[in-house]
C-alpha atoms as a PDB file:
ATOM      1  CA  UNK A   1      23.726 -15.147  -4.979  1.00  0.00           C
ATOM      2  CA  UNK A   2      24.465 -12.643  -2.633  1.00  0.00           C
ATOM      3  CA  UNK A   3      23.994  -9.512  -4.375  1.00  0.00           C
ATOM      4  CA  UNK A   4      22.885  -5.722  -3.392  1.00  0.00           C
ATOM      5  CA  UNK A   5      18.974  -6.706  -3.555  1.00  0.00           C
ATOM      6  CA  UNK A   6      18.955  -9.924  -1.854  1.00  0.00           C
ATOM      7  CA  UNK A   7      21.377  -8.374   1.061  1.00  0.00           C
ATOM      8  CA  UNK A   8      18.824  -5.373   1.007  1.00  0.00           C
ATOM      9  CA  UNK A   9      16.075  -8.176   1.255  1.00  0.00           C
ATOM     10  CA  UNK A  10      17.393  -9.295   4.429  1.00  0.00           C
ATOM     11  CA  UNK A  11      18.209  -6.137   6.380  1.00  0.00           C
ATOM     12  CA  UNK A  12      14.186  -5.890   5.449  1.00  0.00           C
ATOM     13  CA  UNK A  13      13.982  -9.361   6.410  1.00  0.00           C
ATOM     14  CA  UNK A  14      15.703  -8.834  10.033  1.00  0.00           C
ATOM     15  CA  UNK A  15      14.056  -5.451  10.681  1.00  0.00           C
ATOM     16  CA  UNK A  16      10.683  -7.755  10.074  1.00  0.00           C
ATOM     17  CA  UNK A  17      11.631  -9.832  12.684  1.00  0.00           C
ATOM     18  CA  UNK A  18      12.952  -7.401  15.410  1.00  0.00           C
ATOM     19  CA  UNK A  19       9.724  -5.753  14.616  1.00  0.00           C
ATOM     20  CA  UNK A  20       7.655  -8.883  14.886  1.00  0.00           C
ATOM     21  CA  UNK A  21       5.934  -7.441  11.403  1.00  0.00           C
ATOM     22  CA  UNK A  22       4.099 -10.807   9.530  1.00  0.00           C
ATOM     23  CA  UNK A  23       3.103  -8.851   6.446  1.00  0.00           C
ATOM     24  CA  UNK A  24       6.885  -7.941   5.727  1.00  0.00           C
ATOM     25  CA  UNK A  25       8.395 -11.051   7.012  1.00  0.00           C
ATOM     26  CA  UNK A  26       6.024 -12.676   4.135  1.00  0.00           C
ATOM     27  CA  UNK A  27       6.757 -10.216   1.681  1.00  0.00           C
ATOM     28  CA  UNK A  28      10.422 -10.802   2.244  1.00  0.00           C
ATOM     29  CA  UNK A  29      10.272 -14.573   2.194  1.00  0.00           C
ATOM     30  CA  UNK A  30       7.939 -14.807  -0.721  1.00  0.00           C
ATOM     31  CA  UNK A  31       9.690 -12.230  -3.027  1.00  0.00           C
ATOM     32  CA  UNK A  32      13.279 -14.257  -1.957  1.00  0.00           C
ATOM     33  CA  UNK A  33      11.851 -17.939  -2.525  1.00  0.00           C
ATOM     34  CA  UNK A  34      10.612 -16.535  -6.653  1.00  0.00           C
ATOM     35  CA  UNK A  35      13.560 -15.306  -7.229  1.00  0.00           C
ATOM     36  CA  UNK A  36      15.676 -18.556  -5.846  1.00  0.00           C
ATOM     37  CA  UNK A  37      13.224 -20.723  -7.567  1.00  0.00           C
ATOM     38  CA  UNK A  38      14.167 -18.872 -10.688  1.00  0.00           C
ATOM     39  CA  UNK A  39      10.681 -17.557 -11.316  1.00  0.00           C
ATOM     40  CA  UNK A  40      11.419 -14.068 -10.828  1.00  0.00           C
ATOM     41  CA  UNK A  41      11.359 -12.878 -14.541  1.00  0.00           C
ATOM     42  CA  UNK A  42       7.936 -14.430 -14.939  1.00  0.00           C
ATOM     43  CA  UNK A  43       6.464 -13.426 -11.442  1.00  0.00           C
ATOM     44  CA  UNK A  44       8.269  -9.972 -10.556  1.00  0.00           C
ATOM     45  CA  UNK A  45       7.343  -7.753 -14.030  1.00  0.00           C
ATOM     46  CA  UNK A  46       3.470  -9.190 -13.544  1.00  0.00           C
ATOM     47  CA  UNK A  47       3.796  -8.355  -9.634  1.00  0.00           C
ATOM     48  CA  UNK A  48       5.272  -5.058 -10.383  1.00  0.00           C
ATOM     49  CA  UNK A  49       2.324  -4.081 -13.012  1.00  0.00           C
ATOM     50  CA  UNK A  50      -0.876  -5.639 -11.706  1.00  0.00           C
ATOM     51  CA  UNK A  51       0.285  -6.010  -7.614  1.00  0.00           C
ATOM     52  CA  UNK A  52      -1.463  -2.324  -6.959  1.00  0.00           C
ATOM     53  CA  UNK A  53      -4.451  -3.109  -8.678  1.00  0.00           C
ATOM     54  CA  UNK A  54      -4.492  -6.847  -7.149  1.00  0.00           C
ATOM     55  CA  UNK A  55      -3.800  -5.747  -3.327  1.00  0.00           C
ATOM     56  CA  UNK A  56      -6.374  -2.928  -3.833  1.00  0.00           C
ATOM     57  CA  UNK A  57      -9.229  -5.505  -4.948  1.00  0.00           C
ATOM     58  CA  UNK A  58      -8.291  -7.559  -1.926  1.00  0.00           C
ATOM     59  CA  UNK A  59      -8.451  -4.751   0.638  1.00  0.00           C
ATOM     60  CA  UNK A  60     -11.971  -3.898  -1.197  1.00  0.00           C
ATOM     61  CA  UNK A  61     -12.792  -7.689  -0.824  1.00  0.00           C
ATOM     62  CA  UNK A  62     -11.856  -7.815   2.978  1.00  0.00           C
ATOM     63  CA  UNK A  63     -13.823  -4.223   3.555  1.00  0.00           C
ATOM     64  CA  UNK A  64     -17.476  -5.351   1.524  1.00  0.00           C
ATOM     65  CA  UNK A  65     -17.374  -8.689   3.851  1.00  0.00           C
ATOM     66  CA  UNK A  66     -19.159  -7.821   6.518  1.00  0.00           C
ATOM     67  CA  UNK A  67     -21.691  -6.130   3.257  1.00  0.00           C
ATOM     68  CA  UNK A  68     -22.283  -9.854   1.940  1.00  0.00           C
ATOM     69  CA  UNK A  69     -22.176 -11.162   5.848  1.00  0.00           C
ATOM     70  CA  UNK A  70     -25.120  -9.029   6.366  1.00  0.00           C
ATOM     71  CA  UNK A  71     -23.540  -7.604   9.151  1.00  0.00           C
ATOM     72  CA  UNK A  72     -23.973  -4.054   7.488  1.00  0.00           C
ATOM     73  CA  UNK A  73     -27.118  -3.042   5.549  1.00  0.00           C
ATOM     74  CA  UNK A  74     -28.911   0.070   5.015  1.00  0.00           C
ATOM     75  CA  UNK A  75     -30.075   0.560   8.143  1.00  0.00           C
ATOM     76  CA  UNK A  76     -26.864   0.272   9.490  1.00  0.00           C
ATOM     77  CA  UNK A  77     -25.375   3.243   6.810  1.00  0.00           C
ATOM     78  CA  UNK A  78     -28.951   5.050   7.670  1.00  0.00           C
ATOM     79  CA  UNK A  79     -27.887   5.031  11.409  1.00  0.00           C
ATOM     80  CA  UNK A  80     -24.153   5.843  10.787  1.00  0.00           C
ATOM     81  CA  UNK A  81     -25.148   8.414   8.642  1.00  0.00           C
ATOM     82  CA  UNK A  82     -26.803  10.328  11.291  1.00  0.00           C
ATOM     83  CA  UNK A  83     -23.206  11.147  13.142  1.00  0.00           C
ATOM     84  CA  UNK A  84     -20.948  14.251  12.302  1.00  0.00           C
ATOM     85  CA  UNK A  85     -18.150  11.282  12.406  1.00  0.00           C
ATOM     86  CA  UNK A  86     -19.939   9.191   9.700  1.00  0.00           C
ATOM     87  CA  UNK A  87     -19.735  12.047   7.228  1.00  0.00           C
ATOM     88  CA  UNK A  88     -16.191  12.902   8.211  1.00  0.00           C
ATOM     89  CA  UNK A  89     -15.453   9.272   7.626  1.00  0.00           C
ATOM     90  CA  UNK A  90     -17.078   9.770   4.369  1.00  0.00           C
ATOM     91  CA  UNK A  91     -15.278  12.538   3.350  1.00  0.00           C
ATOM     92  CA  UNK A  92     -11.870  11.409   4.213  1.00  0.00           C
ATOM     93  CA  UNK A  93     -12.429   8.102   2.382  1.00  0.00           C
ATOM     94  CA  UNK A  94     -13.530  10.623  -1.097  1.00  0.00           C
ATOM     95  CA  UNK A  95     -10.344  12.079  -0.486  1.00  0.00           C
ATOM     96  CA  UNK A  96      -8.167   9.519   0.289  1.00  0.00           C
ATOM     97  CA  UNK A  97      -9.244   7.644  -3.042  1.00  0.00           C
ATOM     98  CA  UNK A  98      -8.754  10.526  -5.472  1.00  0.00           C
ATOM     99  CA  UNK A  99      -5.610  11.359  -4.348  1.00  0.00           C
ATOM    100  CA  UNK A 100      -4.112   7.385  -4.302  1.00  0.00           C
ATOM    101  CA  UNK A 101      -5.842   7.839  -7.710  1.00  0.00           C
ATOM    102  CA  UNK A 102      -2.724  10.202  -8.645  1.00  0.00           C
ATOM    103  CA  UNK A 103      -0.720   8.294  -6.425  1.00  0.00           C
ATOM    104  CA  UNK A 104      -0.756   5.083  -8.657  1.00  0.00           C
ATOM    105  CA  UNK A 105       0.382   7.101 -11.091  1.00  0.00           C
ATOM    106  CA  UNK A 106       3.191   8.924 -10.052  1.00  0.00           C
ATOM    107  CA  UNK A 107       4.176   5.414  -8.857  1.00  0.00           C
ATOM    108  CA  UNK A 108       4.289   4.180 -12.160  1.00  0.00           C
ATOM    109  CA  UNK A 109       5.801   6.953 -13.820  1.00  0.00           C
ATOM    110  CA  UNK A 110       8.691   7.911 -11.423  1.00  0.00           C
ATOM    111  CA  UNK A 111      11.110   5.485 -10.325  1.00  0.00           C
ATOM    112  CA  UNK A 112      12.714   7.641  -8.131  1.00  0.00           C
ATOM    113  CA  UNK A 113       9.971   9.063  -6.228  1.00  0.00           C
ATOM    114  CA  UNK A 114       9.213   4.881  -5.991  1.00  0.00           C
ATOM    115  CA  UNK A 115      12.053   4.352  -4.281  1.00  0.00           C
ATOM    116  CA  UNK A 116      11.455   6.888  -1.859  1.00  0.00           C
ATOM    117  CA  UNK A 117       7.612   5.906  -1.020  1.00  0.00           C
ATOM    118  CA  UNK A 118       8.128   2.197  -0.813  1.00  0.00           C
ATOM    119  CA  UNK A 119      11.184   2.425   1.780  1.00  0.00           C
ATOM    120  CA  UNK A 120       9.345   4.814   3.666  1.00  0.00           C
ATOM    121  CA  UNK A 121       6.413   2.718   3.859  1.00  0.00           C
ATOM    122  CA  UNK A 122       8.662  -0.304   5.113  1.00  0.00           C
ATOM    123  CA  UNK A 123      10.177   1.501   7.869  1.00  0.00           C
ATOM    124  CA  UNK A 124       6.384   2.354   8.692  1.00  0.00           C
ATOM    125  CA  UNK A 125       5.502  -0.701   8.506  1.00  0.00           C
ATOM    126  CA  UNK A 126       8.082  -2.363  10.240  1.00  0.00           C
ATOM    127  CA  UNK A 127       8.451  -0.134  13.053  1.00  0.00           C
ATOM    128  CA  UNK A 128       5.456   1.682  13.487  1.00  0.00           C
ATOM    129  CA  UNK A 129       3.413  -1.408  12.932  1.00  0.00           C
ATOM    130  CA  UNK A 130       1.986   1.053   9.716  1.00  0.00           C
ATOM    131  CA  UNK A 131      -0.054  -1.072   7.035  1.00  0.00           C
ATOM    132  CA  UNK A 132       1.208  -1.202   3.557  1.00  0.00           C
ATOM    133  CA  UNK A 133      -0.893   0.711   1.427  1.00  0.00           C
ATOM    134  CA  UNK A 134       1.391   3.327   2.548  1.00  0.00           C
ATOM    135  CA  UNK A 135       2.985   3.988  -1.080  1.00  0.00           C
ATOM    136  CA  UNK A 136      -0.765   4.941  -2.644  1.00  0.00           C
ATOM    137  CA  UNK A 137      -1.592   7.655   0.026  1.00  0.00           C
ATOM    138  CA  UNK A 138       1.813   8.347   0.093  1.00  0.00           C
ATOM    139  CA  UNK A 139       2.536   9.031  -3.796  1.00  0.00           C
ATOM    140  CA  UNK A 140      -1.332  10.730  -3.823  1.00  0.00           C
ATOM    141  CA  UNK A 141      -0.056  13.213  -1.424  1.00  0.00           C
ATOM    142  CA  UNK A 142       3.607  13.646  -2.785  1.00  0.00           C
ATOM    143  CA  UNK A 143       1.989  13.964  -6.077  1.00  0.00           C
ATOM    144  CA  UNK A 144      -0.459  16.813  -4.479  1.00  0.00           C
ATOM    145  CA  UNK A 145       2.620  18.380  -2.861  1.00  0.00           C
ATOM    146  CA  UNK A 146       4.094  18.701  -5.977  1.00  0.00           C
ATOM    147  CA  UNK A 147       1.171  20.086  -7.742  1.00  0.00           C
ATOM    148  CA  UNK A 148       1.336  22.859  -4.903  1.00  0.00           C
ATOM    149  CA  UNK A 149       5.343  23.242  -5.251  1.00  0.00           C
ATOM    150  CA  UNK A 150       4.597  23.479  -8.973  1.00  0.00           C
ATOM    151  CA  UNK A 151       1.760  26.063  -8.813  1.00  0.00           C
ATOM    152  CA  UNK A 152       3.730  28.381  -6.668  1.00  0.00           C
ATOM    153  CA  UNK A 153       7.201  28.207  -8.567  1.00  0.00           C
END
């Protein structure tokens, strides 16, 4: 029961704690109680495959709220669009999304690189109080880095 992944688990869960970080106190909990409860083989290779895609579509959900609200409208994008900070904002967000683009799939293709991303994005999220989409951006700009590395070798 208590192998190398569950002890890992909980030296996550206990840096959650210390860092007071609900999203990977959750994450820790949730991930432990499948794979007591014996669900694990069911729940982990459908979490593994679809959980990008799934936590993407809620992020998207959670941003087009305040769209739906009516809280934001075309005026609203008219206005914003009038500041140099507005189109930096836009920019950045075009960039950001075409390079998690390549991100999700050096993610999926290299286990090692994986490994890499996702503890660095728990130590950012635990102690810097980061947010966890960490691994895209991340793997978007390894995979960039690598392109660069490539190009020049």
């Amino acid at each position: 029961m208590l192998n190398q992944a569950v002890l890992f688990m909980l030296a996550l869960l206990l840096i959650g704690v210390l860092a007071k970080n609900q999203s990977l106190i959750i994450a820790v909990v949730f991930l432990l109680a499948v794979k007591w409860a014996g669900l694990g083989e069911k729940i982990f290779p459908f979490a593994q495959q679809k959980g990008i895609h799934i936590g993407v579509t809620i992020i998207t959900i959670a941003v087009l709220v305040p769209i739906v609200t009516g809280e934001i409208g075309f005026k609203e994008l008219q206005e914003a669009l009038k500041s140099y900070y507005a189109w930096i904002a836009l920019a950045s967000g075009i960039f950001v999304a075409v390079i998690a683009a390549n991100g999700v799939e050096l993610l999926q293709n290299d286990p090692h690189i994986t490994a890499a991303l996702v503890f660095g994005t728990i130590l950012a999220v635990a102690v810097f109080n980061g947010v966890a989409v960490g691994p895209l951006i991340g793997a978007g700009i390894a995979y960039m880095a690598m392109r660069v590395v490539q190009f020049f070798s």
